[in-house]
PDB file of N, CA and C in Angstrom:
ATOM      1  N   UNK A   1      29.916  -6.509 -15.045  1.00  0.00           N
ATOM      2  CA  UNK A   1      28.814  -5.976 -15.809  1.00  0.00           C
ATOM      3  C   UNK A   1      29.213  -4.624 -16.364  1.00  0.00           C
ATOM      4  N   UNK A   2      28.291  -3.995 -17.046  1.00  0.00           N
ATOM      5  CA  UNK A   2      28.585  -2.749 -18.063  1.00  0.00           C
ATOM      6  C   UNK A   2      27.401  -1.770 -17.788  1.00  0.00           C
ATOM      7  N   UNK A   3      27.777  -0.569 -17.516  1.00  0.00           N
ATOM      8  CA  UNK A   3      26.674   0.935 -17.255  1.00  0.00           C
ATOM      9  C   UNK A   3      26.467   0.498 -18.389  1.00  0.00           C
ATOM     10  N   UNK A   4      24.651   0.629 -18.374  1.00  0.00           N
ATOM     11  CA  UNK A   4      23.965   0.824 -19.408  1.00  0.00           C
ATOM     12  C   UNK A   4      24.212   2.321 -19.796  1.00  0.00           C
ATOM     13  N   UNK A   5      24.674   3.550 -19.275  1.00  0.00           N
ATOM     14  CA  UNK A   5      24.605   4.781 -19.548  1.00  0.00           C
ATOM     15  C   UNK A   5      25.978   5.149 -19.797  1.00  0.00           C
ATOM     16  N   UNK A   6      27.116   4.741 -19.481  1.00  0.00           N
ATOM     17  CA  UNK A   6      28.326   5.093 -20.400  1.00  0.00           C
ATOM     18  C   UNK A   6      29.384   4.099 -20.656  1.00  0.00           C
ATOM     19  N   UNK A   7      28.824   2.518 -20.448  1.00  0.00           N
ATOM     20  CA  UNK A   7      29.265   1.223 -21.139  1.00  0.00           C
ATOM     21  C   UNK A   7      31.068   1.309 -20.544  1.00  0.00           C
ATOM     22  N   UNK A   8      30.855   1.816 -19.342  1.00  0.00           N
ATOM     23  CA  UNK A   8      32.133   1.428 -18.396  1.00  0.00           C
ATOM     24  C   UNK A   8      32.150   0.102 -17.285  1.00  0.00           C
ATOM     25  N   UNK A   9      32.825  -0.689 -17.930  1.00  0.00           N
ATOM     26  CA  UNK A   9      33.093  -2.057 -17.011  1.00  0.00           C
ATOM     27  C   UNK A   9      33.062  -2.062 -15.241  1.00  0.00           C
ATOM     28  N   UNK A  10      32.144  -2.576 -15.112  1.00  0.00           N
ATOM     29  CA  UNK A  10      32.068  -2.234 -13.183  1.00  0.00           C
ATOM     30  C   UNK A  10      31.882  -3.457 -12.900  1.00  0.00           C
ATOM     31  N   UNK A  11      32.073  -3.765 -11.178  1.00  0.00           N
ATOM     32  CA  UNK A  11      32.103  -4.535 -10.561  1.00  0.00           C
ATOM     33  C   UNK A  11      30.618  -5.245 -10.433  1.00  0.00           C
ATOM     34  N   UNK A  12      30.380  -6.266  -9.923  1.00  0.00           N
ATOM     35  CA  UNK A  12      29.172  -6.880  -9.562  1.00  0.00           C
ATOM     36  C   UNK A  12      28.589  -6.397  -8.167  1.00  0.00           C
ATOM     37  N   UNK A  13      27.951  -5.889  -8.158  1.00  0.00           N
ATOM     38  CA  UNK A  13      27.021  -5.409  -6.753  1.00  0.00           C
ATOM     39  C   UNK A  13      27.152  -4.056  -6.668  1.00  0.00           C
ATOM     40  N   UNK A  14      27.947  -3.506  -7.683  1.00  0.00           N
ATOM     41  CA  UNK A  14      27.502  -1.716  -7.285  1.00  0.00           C
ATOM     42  C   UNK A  14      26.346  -0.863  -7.458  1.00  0.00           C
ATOM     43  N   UNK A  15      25.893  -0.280  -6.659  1.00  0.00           N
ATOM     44  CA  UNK A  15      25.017   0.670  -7.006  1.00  0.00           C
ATOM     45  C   UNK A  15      24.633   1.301  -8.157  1.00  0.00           C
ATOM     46  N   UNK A  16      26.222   2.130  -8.254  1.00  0.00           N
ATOM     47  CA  UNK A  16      25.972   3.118  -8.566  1.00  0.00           C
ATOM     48  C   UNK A  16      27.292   3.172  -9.784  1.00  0.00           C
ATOM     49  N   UNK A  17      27.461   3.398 -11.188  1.00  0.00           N
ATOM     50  CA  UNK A  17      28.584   3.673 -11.742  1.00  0.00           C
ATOM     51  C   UNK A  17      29.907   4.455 -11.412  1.00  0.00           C
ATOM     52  N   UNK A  18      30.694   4.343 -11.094  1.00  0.00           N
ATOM     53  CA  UNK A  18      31.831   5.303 -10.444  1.00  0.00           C
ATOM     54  C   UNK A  18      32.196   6.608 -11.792  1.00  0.00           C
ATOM     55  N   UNK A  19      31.963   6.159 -12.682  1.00  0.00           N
ATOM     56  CA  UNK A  19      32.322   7.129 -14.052  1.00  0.00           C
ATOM     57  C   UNK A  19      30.767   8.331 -13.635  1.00  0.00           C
ATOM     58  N   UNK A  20      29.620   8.071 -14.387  1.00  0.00           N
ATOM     59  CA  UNK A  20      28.730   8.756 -14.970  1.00  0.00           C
ATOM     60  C   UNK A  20      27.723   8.457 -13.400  1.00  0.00           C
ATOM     61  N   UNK A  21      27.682   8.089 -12.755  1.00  0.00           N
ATOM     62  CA  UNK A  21      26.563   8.082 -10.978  1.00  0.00           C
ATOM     63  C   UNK A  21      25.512   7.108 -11.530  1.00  0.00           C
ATOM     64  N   UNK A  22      25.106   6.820 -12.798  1.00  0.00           N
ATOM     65  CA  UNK A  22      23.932   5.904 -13.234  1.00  0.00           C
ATOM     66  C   UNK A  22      23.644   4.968 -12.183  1.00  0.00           C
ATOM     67  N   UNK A  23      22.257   4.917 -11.405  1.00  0.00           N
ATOM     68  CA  UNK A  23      22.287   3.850 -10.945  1.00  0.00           C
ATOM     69  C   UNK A  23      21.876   2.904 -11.478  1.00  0.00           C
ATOM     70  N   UNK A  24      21.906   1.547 -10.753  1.00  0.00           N
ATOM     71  CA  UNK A  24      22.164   0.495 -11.208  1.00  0.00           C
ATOM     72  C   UNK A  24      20.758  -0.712 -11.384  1.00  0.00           C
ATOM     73  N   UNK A  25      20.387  -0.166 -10.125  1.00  0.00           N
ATOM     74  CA  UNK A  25      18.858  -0.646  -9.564  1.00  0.00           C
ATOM     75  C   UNK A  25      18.399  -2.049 -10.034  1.00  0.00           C
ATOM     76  N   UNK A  26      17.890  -2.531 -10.627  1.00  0.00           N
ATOM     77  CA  UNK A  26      17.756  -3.789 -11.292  1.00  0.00           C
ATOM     78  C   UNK A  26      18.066  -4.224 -12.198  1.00  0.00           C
ATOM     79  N   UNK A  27      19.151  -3.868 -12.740  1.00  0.00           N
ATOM     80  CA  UNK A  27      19.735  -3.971 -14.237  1.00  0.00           C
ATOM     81  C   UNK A  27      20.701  -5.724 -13.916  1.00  0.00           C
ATOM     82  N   UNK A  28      20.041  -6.065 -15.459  1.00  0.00           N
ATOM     83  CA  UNK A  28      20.760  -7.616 -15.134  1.00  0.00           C
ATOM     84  C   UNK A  28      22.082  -7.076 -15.449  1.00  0.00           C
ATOM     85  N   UNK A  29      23.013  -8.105 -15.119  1.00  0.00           N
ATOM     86  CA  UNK A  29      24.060  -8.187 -15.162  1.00  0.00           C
ATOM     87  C   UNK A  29      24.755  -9.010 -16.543  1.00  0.00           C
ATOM     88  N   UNK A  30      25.558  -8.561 -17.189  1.00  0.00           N
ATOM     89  CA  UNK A  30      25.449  -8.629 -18.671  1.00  0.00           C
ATOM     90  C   UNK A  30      27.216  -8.710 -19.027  1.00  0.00           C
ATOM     91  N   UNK A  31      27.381  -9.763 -20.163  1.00  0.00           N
ATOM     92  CA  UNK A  31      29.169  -9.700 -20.415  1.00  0.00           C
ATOM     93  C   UNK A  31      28.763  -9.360 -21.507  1.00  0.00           C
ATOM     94  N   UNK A  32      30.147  -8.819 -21.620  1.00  0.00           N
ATOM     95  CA  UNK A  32      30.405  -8.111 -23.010  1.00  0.00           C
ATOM     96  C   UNK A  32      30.583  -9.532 -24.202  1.00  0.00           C
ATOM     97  N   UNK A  33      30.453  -9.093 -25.356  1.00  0.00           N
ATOM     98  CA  UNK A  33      30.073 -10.118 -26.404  1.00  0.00           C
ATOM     99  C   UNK A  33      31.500 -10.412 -26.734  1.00  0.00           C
ATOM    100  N   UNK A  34      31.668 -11.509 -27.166  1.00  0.00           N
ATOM    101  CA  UNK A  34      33.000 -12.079 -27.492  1.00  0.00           C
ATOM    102  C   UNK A  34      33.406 -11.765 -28.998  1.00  0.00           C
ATOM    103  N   UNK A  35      34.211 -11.667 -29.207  1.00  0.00           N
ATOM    104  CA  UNK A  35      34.764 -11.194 -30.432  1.00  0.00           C
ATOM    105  C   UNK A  35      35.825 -12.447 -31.089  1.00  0.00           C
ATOM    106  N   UNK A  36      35.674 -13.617 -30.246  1.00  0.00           N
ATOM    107  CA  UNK A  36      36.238 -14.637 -31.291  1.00  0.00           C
ATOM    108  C   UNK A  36      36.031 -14.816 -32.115  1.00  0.00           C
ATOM    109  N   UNK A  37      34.409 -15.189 -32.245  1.00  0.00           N
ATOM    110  CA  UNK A  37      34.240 -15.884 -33.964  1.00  0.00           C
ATOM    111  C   UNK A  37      34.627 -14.458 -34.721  1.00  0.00           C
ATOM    112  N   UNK A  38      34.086 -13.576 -34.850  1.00  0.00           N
ATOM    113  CA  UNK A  38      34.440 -12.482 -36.048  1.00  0.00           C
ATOM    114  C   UNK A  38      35.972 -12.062 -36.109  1.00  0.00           C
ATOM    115  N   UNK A  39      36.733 -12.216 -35.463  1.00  0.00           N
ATOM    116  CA  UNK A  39      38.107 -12.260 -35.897  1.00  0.00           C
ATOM    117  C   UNK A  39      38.467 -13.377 -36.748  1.00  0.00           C
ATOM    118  N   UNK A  40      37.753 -14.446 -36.413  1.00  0.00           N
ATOM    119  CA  UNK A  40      38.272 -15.661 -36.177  1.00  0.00           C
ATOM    120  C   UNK A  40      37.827 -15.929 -38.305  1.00  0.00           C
ATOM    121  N   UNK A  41      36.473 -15.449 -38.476  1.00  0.00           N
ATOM    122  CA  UNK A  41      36.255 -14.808 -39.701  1.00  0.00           C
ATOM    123  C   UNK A  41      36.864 -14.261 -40.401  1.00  0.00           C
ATOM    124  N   UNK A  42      37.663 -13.252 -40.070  1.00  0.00           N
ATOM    125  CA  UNK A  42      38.721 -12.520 -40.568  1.00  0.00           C
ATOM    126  C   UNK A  42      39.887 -12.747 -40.857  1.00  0.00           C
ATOM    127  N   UNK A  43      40.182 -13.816 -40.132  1.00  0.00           N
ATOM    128  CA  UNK A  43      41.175 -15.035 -40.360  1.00  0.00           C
ATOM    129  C   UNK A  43      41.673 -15.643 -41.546  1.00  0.00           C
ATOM    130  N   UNK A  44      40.339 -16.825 -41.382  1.00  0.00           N
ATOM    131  CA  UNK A  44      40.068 -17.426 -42.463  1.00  0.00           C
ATOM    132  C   UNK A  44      39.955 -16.500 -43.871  1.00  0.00           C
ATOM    133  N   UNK A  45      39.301 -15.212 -44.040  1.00  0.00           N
ATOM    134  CA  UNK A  45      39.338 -14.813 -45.032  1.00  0.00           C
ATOM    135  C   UNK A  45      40.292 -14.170 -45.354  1.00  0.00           C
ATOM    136  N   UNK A  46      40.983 -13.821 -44.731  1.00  0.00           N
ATOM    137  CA  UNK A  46      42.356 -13.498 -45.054  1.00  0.00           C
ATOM    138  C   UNK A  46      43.645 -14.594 -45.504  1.00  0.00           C
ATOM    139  N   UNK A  47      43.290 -16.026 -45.262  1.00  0.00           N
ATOM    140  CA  UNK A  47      44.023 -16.973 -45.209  1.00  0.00           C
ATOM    141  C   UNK A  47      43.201 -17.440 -46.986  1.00  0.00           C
ATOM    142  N   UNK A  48      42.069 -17.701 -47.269  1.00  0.00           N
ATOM    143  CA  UNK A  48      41.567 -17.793 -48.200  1.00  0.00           C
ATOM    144  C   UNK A  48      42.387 -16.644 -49.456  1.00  0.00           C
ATOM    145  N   UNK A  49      41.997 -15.799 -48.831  1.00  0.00           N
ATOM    146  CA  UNK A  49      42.446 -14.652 -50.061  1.00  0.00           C
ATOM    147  C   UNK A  49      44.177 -14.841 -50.101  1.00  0.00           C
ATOM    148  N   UNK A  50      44.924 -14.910 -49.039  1.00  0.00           N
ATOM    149  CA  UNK A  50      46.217 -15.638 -49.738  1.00  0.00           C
ATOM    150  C   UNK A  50      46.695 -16.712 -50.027  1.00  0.00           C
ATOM    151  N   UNK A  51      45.643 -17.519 -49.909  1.00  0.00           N
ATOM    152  CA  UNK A  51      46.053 -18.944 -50.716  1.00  0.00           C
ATOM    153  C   UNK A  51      44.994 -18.500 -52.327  1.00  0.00           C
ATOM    154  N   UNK A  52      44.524 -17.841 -52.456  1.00  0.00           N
ATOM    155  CA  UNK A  52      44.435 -17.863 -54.075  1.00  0.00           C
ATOM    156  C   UNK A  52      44.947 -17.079 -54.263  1.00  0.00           C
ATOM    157  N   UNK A  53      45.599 -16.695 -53.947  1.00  0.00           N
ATOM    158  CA  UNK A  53      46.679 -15.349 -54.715  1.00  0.00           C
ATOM    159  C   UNK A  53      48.135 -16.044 -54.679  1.00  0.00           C
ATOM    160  N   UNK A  54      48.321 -17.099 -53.967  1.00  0.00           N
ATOM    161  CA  UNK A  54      49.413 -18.346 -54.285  1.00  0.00           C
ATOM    162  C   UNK A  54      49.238 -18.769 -55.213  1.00  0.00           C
ATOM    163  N   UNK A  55      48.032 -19.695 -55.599  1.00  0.00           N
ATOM    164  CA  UNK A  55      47.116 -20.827 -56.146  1.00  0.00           C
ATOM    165  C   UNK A  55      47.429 -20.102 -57.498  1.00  0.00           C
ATOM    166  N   UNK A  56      46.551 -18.818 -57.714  1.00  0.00           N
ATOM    167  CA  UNK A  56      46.112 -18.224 -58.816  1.00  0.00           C
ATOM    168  C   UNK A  56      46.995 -16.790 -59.208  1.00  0.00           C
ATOM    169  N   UNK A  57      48.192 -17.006 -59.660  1.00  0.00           N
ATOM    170  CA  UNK A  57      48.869 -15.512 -59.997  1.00  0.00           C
ATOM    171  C   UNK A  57      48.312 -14.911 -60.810  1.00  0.00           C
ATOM    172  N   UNK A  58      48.312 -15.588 -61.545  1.00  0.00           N
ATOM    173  CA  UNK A  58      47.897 -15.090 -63.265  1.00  0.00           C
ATOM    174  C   UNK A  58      46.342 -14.081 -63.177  1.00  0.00           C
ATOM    175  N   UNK A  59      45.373 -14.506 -61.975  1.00  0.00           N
ATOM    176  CA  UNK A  59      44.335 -14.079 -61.981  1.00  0.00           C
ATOM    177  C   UNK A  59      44.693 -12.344 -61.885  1.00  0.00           C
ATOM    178  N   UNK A  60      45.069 -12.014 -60.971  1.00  0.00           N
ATOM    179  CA  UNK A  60      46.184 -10.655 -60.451  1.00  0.00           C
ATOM    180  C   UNK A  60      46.995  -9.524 -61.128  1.00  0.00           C
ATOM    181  N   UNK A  61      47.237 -10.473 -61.840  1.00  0.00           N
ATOM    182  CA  UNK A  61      49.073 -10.224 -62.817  1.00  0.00           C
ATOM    183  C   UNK A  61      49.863  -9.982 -61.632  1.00  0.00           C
ATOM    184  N   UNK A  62      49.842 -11.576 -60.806  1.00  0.00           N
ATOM    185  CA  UNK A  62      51.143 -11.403 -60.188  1.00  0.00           C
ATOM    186  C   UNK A  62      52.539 -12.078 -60.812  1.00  0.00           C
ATOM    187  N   UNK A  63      52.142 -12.803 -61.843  1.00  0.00           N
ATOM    188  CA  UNK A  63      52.879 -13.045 -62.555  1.00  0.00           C
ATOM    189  C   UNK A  63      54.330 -12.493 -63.214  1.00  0.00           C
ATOM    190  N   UNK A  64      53.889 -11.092 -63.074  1.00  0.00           N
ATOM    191  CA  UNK A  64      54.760 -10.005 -63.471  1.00  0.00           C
ATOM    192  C   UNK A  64      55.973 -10.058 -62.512  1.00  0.00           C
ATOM    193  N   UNK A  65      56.956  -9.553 -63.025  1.00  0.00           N
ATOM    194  CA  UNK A  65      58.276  -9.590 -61.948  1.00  0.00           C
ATOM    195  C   UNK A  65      58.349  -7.712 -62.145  1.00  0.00           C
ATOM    196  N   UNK A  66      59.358  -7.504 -61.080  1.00  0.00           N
ATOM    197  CA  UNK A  66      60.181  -5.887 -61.209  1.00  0.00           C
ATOM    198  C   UNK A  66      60.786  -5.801 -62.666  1.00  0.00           C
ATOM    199  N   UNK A  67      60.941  -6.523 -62.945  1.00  0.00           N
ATOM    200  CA  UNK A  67      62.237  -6.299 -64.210  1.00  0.00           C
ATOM    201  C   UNK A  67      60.671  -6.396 -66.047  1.00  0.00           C
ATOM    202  N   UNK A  68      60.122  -6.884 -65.569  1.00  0.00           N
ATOM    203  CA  UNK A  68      58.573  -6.240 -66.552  1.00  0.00           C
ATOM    204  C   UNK A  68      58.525  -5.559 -66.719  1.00  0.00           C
ATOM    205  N   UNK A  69      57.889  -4.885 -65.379  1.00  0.00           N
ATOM    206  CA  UNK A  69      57.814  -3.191 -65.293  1.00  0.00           C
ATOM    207  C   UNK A  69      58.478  -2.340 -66.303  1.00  0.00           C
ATOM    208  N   UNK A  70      57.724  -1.725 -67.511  1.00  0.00           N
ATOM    209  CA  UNK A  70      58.507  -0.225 -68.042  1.00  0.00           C
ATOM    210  C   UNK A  70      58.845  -1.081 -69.625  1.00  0.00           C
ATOM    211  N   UNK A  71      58.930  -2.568 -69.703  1.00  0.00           N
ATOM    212  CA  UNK A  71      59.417  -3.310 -71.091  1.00  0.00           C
ATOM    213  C   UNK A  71      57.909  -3.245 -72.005  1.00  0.00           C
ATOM    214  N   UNK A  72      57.837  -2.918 -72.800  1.00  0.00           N
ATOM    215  CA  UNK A  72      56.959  -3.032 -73.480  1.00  0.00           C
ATOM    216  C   UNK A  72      57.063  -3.710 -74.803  1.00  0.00           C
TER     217      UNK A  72
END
């Protein structure tokens, strides 16, 4: 579980927080929220955004090479 008063990871059955003394008294016991799906979000949109930037050069001007650069 997690001090409600300075969100330091503690054991199950303590009193008392070892960081900040908060006691504990009837506080449910609570996990921290998972952070799969929103990475997992971040993923995909990152996998999206480089498959159209494969898909779609031209959208970009990735089209362009080094040797473009400066020819007018």
């Amino acid at each position: 579980m997690f001090c409600p008063k300075c969100g330091l990871e503690v054991e199950d059955g303590l009193e008392a927080c070892p960081r900040c003394g908060e006691g504990f008294g009837n506080v449910k016991t609570t996990k921290r929220p998972s952070l799969f799906v929103p990475i997992a979000l971040l993923g995909v949109g990152a996998l999206l955004i480089i498959a159209s930037l494969a898909l779609f050069p031209e959208v970009v001007g990735a089209h362009l090479t080094i040797f473009d650069i400066g020819t007018f």
